[in-house]
C-alpha atoms as a PDB file:
ATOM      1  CA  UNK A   1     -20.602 -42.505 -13.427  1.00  0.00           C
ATOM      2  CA  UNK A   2     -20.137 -44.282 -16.866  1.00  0.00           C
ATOM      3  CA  UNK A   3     -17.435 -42.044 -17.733  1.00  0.00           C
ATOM      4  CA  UNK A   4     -15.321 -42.882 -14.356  1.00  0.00           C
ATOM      5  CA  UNK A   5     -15.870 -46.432 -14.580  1.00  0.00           C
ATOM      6  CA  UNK A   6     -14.580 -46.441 -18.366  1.00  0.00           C
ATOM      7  CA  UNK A   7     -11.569 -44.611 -17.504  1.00  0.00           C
ATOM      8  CA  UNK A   8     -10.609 -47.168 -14.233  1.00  0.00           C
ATOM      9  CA  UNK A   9     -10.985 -50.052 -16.980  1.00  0.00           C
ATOM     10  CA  UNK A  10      -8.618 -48.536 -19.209  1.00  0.00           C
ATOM     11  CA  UNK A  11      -5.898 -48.094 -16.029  1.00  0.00           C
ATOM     12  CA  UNK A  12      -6.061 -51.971 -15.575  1.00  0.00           C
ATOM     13  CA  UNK A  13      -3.093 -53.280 -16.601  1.00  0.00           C
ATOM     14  CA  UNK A  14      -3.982 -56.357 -19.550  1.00  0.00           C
ATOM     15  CA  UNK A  15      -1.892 -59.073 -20.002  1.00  0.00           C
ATOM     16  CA  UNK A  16       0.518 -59.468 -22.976  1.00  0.00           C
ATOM     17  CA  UNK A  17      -1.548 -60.442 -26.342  1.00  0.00           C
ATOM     18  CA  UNK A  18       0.154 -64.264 -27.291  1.00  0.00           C
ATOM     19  CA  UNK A  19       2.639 -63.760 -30.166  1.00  0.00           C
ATOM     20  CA  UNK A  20       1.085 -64.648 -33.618  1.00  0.00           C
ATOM     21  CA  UNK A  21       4.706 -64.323 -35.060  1.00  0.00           C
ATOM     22  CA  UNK A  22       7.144 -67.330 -34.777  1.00  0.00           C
ATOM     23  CA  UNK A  23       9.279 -67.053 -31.562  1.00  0.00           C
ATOM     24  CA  UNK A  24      12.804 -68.566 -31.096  1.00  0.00           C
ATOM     25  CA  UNK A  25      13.705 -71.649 -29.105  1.00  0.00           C
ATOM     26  CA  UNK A  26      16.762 -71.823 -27.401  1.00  0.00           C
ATOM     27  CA  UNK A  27      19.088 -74.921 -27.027  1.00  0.00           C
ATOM     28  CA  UNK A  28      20.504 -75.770 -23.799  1.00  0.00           C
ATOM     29  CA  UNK A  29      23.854 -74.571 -24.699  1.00  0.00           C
ATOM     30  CA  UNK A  30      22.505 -71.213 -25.930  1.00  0.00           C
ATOM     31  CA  UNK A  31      20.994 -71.228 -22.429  1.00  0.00           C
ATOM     32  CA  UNK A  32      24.248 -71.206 -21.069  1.00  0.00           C
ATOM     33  CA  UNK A  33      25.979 -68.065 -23.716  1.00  0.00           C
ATOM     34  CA  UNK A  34      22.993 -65.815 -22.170  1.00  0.00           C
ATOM     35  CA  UNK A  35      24.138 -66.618 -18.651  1.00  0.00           C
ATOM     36  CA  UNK A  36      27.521 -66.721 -19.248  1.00  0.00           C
ATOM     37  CA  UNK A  37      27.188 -62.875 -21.465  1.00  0.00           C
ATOM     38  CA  UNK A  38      25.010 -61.908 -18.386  1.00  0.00           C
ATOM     39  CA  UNK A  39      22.048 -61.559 -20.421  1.00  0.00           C
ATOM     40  CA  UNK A  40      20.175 -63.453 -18.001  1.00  0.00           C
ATOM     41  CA  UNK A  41      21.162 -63.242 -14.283  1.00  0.00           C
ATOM     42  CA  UNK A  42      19.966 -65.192 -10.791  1.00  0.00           C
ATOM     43  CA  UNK A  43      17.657 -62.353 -10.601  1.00  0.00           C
ATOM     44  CA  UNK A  44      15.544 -63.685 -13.766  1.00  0.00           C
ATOM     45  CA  UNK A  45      13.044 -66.116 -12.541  1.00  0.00           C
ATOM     46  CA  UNK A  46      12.930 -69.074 -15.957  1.00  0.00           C
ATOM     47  CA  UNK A  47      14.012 -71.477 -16.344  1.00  0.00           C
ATOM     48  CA  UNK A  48      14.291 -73.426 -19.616  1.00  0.00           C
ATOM     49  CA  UNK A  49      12.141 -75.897 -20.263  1.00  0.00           C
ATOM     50  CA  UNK A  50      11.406 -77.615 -23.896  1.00  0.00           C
ATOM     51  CA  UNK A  51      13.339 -74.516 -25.217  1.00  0.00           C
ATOM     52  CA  UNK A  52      11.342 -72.429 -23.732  1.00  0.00           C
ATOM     53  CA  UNK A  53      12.392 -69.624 -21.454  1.00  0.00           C
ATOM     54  CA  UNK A  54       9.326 -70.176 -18.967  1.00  0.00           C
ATOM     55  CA  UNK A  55       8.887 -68.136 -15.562  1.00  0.00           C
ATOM     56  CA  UNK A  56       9.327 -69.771 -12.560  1.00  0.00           C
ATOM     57  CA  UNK A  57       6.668 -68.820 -10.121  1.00  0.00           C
ATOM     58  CA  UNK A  58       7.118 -67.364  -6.151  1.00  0.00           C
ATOM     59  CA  UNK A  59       7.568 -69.907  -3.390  1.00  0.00           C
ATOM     60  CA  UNK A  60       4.852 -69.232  -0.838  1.00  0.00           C
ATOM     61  CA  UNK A  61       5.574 -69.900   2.722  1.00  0.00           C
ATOM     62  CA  UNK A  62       3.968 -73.697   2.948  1.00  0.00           C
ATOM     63  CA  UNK A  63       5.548 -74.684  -0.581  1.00  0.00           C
ATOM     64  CA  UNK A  64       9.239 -73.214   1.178  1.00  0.00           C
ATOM     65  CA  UNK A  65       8.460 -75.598   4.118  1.00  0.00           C
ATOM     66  CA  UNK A  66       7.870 -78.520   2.458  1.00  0.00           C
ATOM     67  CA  UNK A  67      10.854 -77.990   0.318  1.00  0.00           C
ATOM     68  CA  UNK A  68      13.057 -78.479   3.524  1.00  0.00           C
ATOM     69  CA  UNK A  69      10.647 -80.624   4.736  1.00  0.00           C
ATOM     70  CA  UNK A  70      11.530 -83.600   1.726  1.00  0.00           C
ATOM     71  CA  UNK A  71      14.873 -82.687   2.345  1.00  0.00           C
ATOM     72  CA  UNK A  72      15.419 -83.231   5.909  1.00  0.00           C
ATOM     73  CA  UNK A  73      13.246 -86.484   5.362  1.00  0.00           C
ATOM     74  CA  UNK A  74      15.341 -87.757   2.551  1.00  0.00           C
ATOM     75  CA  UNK A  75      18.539 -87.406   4.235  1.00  0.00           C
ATOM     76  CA  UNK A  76      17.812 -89.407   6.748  1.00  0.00           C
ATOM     77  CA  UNK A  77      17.709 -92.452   4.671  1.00  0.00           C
ATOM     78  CA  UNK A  78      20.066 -91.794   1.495  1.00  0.00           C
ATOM     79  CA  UNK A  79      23.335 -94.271   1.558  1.00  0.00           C
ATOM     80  CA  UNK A  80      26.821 -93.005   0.976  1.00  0.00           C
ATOM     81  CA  UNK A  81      27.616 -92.058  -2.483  1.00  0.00           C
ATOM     82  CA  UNK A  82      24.567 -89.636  -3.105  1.00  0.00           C
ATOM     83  CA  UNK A  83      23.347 -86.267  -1.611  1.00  0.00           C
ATOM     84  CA  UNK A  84      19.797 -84.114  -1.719  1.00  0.00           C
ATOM     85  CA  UNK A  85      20.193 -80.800  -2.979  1.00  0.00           C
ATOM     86  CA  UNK A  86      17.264 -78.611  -4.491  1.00  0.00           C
ATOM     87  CA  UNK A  87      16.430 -75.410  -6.412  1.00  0.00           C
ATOM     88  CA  UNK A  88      19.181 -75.653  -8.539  1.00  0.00           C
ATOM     89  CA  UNK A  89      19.497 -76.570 -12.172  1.00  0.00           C
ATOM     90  CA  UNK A  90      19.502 -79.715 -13.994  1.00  0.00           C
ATOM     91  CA  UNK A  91      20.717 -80.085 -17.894  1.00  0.00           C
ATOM     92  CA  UNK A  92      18.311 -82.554 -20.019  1.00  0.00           C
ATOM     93  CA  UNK A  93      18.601 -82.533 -23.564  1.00  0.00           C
ATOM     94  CA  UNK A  94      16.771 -79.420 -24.367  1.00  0.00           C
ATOM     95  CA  UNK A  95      15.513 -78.302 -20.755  1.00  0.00           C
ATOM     96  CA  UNK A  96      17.061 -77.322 -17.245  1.00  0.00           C
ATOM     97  CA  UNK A  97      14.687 -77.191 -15.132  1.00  0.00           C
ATOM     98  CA  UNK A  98      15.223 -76.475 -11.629  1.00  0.00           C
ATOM     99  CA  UNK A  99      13.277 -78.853  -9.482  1.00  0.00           C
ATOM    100  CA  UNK A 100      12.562 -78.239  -5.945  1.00  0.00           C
ATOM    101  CA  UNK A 101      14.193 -81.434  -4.669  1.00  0.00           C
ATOM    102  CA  UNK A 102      16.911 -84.018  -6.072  1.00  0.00           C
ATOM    103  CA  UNK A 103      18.663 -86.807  -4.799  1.00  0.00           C
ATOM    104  CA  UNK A 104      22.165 -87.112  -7.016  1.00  0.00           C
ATOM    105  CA  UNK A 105      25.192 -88.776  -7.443  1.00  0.00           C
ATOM    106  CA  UNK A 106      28.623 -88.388  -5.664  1.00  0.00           C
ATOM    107  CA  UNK A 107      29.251 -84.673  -4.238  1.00  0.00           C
ATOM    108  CA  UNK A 108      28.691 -81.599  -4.933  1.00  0.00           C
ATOM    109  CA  UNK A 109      32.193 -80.962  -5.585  1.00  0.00           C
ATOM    110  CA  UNK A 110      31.926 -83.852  -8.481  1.00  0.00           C
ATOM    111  CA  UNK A 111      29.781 -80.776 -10.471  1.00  0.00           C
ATOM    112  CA  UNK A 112      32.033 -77.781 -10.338  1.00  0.00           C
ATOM    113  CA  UNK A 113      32.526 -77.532 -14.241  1.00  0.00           C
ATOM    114  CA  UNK A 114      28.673 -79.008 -15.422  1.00  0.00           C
ATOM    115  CA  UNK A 115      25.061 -78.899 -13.515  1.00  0.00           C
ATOM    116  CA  UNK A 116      24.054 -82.832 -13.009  1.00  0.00           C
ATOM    117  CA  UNK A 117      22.279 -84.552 -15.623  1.00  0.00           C
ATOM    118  CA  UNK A 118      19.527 -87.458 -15.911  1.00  0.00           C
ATOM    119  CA  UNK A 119      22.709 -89.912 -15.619  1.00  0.00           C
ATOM    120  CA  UNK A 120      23.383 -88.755 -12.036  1.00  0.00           C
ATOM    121  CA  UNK A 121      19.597 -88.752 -11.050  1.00  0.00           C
ATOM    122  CA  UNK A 122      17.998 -90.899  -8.426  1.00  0.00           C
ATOM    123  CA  UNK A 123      14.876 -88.751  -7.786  1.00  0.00           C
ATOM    124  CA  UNK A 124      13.266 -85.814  -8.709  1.00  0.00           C
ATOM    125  CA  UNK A 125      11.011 -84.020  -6.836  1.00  0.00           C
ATOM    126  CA  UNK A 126       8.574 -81.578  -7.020  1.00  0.00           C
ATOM    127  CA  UNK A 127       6.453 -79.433  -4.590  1.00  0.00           C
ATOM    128  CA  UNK A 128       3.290 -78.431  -6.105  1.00  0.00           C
ATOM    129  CA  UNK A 129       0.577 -75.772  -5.236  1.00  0.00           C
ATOM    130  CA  UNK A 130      -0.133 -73.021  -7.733  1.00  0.00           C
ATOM    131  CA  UNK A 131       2.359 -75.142 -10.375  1.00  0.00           C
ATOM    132  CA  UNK A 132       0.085 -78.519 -10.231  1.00  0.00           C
ATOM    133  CA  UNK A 133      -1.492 -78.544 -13.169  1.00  0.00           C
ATOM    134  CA  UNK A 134       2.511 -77.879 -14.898  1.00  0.00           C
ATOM    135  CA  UNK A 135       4.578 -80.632 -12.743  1.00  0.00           C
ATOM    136  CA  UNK A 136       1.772 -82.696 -13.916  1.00  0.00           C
ATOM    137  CA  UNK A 137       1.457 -81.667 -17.901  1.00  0.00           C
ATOM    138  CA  UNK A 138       4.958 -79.827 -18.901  1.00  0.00           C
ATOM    139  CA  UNK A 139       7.404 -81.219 -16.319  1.00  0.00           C
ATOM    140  CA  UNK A 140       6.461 -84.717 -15.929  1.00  0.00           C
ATOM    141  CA  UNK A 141       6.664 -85.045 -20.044  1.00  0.00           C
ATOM    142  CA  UNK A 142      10.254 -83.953 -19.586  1.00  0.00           C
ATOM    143  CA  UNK A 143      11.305 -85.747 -17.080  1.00  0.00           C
ATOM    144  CA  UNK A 144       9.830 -88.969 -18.237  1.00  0.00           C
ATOM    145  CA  UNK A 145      11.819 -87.907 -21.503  1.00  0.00           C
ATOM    146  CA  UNK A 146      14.878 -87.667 -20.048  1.00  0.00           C
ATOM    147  CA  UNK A 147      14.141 -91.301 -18.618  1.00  0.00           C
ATOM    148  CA  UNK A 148      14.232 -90.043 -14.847  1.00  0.00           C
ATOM    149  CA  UNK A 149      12.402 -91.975 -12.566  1.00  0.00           C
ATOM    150  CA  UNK A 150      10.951 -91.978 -10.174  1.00  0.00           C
ATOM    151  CA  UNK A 151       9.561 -88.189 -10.081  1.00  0.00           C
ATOM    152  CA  UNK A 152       7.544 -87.549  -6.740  1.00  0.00           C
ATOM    153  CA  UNK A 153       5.034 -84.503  -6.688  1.00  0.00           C
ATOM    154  CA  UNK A 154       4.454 -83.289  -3.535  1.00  0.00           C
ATOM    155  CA  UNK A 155       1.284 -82.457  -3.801  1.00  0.00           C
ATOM    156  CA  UNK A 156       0.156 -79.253  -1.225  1.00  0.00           C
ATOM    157  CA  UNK A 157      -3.398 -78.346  -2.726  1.00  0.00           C
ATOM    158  CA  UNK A 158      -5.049 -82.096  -2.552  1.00  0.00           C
ATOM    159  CA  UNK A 159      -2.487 -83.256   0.474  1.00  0.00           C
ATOM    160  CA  UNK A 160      -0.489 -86.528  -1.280  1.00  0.00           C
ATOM    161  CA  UNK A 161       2.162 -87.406  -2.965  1.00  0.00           C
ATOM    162  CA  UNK A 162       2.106 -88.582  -6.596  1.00  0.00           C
ATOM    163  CA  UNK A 163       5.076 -91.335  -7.448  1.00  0.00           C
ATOM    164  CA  UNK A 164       5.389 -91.918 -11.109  1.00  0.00           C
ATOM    165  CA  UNK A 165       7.397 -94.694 -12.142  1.00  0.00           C
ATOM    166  CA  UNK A 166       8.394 -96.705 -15.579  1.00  0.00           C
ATOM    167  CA  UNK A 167       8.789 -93.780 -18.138  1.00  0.00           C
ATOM    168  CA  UNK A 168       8.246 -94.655 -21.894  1.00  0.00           C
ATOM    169  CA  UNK A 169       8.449 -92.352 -24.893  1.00  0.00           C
ATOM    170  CA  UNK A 170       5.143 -92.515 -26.943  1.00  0.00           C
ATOM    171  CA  UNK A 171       6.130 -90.339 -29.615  1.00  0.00           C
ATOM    172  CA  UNK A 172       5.817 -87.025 -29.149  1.00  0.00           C
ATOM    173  CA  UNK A 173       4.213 -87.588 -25.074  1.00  0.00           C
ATOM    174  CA  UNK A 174       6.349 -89.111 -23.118  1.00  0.00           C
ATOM    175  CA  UNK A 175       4.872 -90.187 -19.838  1.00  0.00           C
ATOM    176  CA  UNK A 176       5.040 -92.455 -16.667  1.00  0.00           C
ATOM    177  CA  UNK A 177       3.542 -96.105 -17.102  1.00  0.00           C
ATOM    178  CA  UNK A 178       3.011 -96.328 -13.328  1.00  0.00           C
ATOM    179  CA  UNK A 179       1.803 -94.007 -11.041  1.00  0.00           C
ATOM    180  CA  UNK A 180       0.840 -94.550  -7.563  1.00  0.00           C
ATOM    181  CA  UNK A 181      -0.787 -91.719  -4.988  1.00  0.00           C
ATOM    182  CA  UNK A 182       0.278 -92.134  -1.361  1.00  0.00           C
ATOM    183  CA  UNK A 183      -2.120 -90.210   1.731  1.00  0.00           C
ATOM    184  CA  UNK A 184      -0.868 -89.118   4.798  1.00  0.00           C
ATOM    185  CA  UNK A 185      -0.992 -91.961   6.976  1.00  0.00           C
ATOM    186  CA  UNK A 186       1.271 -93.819   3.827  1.00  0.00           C
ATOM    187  CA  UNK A 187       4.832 -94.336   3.989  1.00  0.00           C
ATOM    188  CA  UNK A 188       6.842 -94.249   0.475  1.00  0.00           C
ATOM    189  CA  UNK A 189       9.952 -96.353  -0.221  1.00  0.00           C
ATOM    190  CA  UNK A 190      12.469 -94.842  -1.542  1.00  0.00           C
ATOM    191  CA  UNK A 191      14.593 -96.665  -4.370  1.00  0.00           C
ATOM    192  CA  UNK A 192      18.036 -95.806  -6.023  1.00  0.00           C
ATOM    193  CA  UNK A 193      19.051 -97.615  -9.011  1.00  0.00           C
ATOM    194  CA  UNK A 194      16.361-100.325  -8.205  1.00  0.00           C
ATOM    195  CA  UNK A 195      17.244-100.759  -4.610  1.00  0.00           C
ATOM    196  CA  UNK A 196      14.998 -99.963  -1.474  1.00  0.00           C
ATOM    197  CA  UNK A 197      17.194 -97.951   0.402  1.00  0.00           C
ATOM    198  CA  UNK A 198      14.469 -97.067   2.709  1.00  0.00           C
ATOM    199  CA  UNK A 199      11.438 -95.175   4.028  1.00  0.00           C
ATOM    200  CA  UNK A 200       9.420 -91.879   4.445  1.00  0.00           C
ATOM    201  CA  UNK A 201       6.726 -91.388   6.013  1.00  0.00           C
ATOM    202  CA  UNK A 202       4.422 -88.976   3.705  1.00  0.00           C
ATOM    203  CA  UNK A 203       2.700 -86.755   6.828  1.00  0.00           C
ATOM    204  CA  UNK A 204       6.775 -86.209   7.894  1.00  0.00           C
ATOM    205  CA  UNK A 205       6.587 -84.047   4.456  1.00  0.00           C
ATOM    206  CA  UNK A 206       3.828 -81.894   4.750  1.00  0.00           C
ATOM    207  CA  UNK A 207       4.100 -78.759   6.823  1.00  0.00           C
END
């Protein structure tokens, strides 16, 4: 009995032993040589992030929903000039993450030859269920960095969203001054360059 329960331990896959050697950080334009050599491909879920070639996890079915969800709600009230997109990458000085939902500048035609950067950013939003604990530690650091703001979190496992607001650099953690949480019978304004340009209702993004 021993014996067979031994040798089913040893057929359990272990996860990867953290590197005690020094590893390599890439810069956003070596980012771009691997996908431009096809090193890295669509089919390679990372996404960079502080240099870091981190994986980006699976969307689950409710986390795909509320994706569209923010979407659909947010372009009901964005103005001329600016347009939601989502999933796709953003370039920050040494990151480009890829956040679920974005509300940019111009058209998507104005980014044919770069990605959009924090310049062109009215909003960035993410939907969180098994990625809380990063969108609230790893991403919000870089995005405050980067001076976005606001950054929304969607937030699926406790059923609110999280608007952070103000970002300062405080040495090496930058963060958000002002965050507010907003329940399901809230409605959120949403602001462009320091104008109310209108409202969402927060149940009208939850699945």
């Amino acid at each position: 009995m021993s014996t067979s329960t031994q040798s089913s331990d040893q057929n359990i896959a272990q996860p990867p032993a953290v590197s005690t050697e020094p590893v390599w950080r890439f810069s956003v334009a070596q980012y771009h040589q691997m996908i431009r050599l096809g090193i890295l491909t669509e089919d390679d879920p990372v996404e960079l992030l502080e240099g870091w070639l981190v994986y980006k996890m699976p969307k689950n079915p409710p986390h795909r929903a509320a994706t569209k969800l923010a979407r659909t709600a947010l372009e009901g009230v964005i103005p001329a000039g600016w347009y939601v997109d989502g999933q796709e990458p953003i370039t920050l000085e040494d990151s480009e993450p890829e956040p679920d939902v974005v509300v940019v500048r111009g058209n998507t035609r104005n980014y044919l030859d770069r990605h959009p950067g924090c310049q062109d950013l009215a909003l960035v939003i993410e939907i969180s269920d098994t990625t809380l604990e990063r969108d609230r530690t790893f991403k919000k650091r870089l995005y405050a960095r980067a001076g976005i703001s606001p950054y929304w979190i969607i937030n699926l496992v406790e059923t609110c969203v999280e608007v952070y607001s103000e970002p300062v650099n405080l040495g090496d953690e930058p963060t958000y001054q002002q965050q507010q949480t907003y329940q399901l019978e809230d409605v959120i304004e949403v602001v462009i360059e320091g104008r109310v340009v209108g409202q969402v209702a927060v149940r009208d993004l939850f699945p």
